[in-house]
Protein backbone atom coordinates (compact mmCIF):
# COMPACT_ATOMS: atom_id res chain seq x y z
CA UNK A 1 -114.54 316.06 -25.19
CA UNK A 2 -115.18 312.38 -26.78
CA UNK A 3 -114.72 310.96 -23.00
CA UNK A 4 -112.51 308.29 -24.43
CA UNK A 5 -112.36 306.46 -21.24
CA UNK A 6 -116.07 305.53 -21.45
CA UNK A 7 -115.83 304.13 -25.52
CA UNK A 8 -116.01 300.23 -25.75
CA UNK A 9 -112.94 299.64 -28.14
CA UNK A 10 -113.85 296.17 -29.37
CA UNK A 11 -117.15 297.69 -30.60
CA UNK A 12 -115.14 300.91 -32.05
CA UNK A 13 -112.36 299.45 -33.40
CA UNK A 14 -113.92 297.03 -36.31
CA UNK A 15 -116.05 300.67 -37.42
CA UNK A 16 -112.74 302.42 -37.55
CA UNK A 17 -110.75 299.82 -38.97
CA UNK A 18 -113.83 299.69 -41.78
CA UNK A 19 -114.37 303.41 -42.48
CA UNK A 20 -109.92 303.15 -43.01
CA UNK A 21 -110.63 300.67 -45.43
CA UNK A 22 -113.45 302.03 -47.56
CA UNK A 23 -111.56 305.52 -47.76
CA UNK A 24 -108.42 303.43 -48.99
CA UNK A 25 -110.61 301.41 -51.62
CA UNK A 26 -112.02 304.67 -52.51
CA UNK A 27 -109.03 306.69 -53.42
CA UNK A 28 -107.80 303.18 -55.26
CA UNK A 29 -110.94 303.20 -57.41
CA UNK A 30 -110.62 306.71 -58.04
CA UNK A 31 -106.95 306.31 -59.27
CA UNK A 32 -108.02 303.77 -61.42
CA UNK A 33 -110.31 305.28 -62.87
CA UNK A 34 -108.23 308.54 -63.99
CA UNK A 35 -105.52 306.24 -64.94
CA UNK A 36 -107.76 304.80 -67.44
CA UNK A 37 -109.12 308.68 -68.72
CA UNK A 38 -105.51 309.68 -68.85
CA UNK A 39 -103.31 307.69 -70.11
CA UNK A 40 -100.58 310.60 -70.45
CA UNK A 41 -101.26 311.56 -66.24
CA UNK A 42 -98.04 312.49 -64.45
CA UNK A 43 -98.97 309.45 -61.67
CA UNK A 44 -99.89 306.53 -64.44
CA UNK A 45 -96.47 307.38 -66.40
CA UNK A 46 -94.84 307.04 -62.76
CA UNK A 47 -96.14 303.76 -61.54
CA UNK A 48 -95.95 302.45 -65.61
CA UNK A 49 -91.60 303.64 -65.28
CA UNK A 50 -92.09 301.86 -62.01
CA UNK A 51 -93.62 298.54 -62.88
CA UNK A 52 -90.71 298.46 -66.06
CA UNK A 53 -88.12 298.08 -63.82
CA UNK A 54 -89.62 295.41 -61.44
CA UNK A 55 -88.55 291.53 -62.49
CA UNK A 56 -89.47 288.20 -61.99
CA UNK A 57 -86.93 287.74 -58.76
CA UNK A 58 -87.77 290.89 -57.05
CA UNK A 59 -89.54 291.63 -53.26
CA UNK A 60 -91.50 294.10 -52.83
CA UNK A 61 -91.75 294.93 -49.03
CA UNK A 62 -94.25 297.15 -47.83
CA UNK A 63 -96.24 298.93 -44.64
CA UNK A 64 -98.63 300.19 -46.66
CA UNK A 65 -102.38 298.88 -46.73
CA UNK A 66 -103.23 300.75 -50.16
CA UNK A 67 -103.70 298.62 -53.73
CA UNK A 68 -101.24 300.70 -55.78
CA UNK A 69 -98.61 298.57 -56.13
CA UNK A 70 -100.37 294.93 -57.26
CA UNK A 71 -102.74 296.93 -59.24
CA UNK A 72 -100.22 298.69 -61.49
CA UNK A 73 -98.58 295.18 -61.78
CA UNK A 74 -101.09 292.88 -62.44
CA UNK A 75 -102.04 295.38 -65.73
CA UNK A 76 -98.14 294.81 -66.31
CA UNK A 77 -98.61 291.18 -66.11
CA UNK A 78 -95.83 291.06 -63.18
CA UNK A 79 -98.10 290.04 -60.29
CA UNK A 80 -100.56 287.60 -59.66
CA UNK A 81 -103.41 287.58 -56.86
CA UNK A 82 -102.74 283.49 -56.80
CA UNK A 83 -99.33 283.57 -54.69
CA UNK A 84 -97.87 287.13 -55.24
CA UNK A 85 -99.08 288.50 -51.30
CA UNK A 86 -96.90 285.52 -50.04
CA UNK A 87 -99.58 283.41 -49.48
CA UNK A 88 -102.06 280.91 -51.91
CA UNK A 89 -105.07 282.86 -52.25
CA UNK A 90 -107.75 280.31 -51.54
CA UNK A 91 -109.36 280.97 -55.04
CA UNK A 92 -106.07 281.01 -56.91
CA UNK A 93 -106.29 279.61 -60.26
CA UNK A 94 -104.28 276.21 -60.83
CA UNK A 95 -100.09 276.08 -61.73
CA UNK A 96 -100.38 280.24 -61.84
CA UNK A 97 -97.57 281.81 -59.81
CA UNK A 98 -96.61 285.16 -59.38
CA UNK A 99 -93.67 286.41 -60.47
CA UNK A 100 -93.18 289.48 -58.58
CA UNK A 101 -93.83 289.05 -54.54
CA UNK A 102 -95.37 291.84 -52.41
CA UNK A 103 -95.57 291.65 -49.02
CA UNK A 104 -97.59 293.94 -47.12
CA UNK A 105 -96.42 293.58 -43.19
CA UNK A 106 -99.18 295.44 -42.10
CA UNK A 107 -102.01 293.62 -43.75
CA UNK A 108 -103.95 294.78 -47.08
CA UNK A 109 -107.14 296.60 -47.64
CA UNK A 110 -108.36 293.42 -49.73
CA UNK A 111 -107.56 290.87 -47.26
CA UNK A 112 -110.93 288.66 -45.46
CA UNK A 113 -109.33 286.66 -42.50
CA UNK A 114 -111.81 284.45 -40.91
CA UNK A 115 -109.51 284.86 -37.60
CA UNK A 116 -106.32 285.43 -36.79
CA UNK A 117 -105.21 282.09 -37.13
CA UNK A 118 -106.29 282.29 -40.61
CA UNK A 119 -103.14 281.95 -42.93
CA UNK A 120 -105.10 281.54 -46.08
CA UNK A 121 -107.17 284.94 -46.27
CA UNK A 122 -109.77 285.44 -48.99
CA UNK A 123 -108.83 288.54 -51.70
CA UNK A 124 -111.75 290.72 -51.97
CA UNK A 125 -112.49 293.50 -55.07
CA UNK A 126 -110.40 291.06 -57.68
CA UNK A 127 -112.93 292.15 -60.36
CA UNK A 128 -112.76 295.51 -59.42
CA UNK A 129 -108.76 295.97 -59.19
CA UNK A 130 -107.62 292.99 -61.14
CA UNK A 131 -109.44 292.72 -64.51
CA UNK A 132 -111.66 290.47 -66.04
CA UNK A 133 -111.58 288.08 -62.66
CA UNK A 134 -114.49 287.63 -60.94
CA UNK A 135 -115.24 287.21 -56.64
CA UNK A 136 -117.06 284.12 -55.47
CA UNK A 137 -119.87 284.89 -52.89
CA UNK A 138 -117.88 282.79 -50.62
CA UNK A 139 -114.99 285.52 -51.03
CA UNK A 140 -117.58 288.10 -49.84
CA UNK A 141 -119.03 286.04 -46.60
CA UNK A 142 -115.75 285.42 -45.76
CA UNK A 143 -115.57 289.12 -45.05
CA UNK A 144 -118.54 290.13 -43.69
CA UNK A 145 -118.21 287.71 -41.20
CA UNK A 146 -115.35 288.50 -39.05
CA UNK A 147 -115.04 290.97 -36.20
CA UNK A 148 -112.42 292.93 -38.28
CA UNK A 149 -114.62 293.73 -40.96
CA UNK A 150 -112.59 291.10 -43.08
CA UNK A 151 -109.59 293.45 -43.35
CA UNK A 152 -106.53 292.45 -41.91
CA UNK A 153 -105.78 296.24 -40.75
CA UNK A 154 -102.96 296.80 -38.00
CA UNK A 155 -104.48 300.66 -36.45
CA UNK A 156 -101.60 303.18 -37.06
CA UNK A 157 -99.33 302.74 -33.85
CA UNK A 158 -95.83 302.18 -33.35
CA UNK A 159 -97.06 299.28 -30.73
CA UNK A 160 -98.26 296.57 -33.03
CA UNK A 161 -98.23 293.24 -31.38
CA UNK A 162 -97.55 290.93 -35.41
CA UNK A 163 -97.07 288.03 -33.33
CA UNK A 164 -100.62 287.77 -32.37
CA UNK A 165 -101.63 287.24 -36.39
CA UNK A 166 -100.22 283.95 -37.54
CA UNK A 167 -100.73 285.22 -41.10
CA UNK A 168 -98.26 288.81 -40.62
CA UNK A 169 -95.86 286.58 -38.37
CA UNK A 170 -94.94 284.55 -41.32
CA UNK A 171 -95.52 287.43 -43.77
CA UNK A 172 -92.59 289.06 -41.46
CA UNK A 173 -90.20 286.26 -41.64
CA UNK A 174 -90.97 285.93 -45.49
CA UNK A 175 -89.48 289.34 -45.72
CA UNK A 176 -86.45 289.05 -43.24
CA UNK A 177 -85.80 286.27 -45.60
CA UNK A 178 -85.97 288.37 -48.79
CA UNK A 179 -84.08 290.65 -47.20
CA UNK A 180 -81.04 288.58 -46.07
CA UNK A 181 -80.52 287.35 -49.40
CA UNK A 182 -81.07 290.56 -51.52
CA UNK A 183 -78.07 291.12 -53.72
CA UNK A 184 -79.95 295.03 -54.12
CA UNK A 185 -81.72 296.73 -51.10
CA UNK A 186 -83.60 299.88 -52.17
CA UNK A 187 -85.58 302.12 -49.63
CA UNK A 188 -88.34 304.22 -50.69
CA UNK A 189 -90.27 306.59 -48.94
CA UNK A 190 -89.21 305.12 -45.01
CA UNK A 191 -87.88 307.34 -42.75
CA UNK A 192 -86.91 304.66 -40.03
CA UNK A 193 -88.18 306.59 -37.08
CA UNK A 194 -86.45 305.07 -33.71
CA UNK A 195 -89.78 304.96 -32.10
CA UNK A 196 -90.37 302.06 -35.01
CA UNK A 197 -88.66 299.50 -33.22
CA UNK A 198 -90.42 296.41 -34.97
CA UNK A 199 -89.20 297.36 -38.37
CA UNK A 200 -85.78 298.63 -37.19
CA UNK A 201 -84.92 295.30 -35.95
CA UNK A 202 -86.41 293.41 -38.69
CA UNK A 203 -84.62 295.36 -40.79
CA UNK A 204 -81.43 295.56 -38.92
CA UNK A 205 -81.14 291.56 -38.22
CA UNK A 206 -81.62 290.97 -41.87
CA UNK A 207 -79.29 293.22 -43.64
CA UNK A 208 -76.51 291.88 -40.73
CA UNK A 209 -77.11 288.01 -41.94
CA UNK A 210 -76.79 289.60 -45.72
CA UNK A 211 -72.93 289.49 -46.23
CA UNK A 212 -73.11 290.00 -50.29
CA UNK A 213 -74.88 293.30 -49.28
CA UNK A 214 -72.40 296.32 -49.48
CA UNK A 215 -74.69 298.91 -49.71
CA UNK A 216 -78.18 300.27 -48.96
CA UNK A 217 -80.08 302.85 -51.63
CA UNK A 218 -82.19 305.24 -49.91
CA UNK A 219 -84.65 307.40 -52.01
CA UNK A 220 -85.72 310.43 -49.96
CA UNK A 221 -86.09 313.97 -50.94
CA UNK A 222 -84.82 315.05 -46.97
CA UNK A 223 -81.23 315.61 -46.38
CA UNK A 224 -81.19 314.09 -43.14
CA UNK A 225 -82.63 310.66 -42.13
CA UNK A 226 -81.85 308.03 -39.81
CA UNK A 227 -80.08 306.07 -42.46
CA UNK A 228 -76.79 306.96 -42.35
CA UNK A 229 -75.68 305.82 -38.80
CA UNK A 230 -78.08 302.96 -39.30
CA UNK A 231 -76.06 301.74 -41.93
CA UNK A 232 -72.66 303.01 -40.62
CA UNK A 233 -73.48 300.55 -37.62
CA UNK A 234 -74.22 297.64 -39.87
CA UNK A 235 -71.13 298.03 -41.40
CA UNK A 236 -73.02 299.08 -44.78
CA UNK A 237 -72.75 302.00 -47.02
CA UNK A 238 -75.78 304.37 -48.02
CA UNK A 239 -75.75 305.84 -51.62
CA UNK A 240 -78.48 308.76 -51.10
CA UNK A 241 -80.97 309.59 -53.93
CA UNK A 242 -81.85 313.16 -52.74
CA UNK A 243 -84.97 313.05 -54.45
CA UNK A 244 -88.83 312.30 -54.89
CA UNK A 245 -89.31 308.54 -55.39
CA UNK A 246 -91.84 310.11 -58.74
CA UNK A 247 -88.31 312.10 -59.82
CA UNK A 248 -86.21 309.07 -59.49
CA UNK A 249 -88.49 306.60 -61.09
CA UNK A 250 -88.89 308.28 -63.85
CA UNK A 251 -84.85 309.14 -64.45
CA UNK A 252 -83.64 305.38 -63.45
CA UNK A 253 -86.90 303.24 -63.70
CA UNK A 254 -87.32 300.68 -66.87
């Protein structure tokens, strides 16, 4: 047995939180990597259909701490480091603004928070993930500094407490915001599990405020979700994709 009574979780949790992040980075780099070998692969022509049919006024809203997303855009010139998280990147070059926005409620893999009432986070690996800029040492003690290994990583648990990070509280409003005034709401990939109570009511309160909205597209290969009385309650329909989000992509993307 680990005895987890006896670990000391403020010591454990920034060598968790860091071996999370490395593995993500890893798998990112990796990606990259095969994207470049094979320009042909099944997963570049997905997130290439994908990027196509992303525009200048759309949100992209997101629990996920992975890379994918700004990567594939900032090769299609859609994103930018500078403002495109939601926030002004503290080494974000002059009058440059992105066009796409992603926002990343759970934090990013390539975020350096000096605390938690840090709203203006350092973004680490740029010359790695987004070509030909360079990191600042600066970027890098930023990083290595702080408790959290520099990441601003929420552990997987359906008992996240955003309100204690200044930085994800107004991430989460910036995205109850996009949300309310969305004249298109598509879900990918989210299963809106009861349990998840934070995102149901973000969720829930914003699509009620959005009274353009008529409908909600769910892509989801399952035939039964918590969607549908979701939206029933809302007073919303769901149209239903009953598919992969790599089959749908590729048949209704660009």
């Amino acid at each position: 047995m680990l005895g987890l009574a006896e670990i000391k979780w403020k010591a454990v949790r920034p060598c968790v939180i860091g071996m999370i992040t490395e593995a993500f980075l890893w798998h990112e780099y990796q990606f990259e990597d095969s994207s470049r070998a094979k320009g042909n692969h099944m997963s570049a022509r997905v997130l290439a259909a994908w990027t196509a049919r992303l525009h200048g006024e759309d949100t992209i809203v997101t629990f996920n701490w992975d890379l994918l997303h700004e990567a594939g855009l900032w090769r299609a010139h859609k994103w930018h480091y500078a403002d495109g998280y939601g926030f002004v990147c503290g080494d974000a070059p002059p009058g440059i603004h992105s066009p796409v926005k992603l926002l990343k409620l759970h934090g990013s893999v390539n975020w350096a928070q000096a605390n938690e009432e840090d709203c203006d986070p350092s973004v680490e690996y740029k010359d790695t993930f987004f070509p030909p800029t360079r990191d600042s040492r600066e970027i890098y003690r930023k990083g290595a500094a702080t408790v959290n290994e520099g990441r601003n990583l929420i552990i997987p648990s359906y008992l996240k407490d955003v309100s204690a990070n200044k930085l994800l509280l107004g991430l989460w409003n910036q995205a109850s915001e996009a949300i309310a005034n969305a004249t298109e709401v598509i879900v990918v990939g989210f299963q809106l599990q009861p349990s998840d109570a934070l995102a149901r009511h973000l969720l829930g309160s914003a699509v009620l405020r959005n009274s353009r909205l008529s409908k909600i597209t769910v892509v989801s290969p399952r035939g039964r979700d918590h969607w549908t009385d979701f939206c029933r309650k809302l007073g919303k329909m769901r149209e239903l994709y009953p598919m992969t989000f790599e089959d749908w992509v590729l048949k209704f993307g660009g």
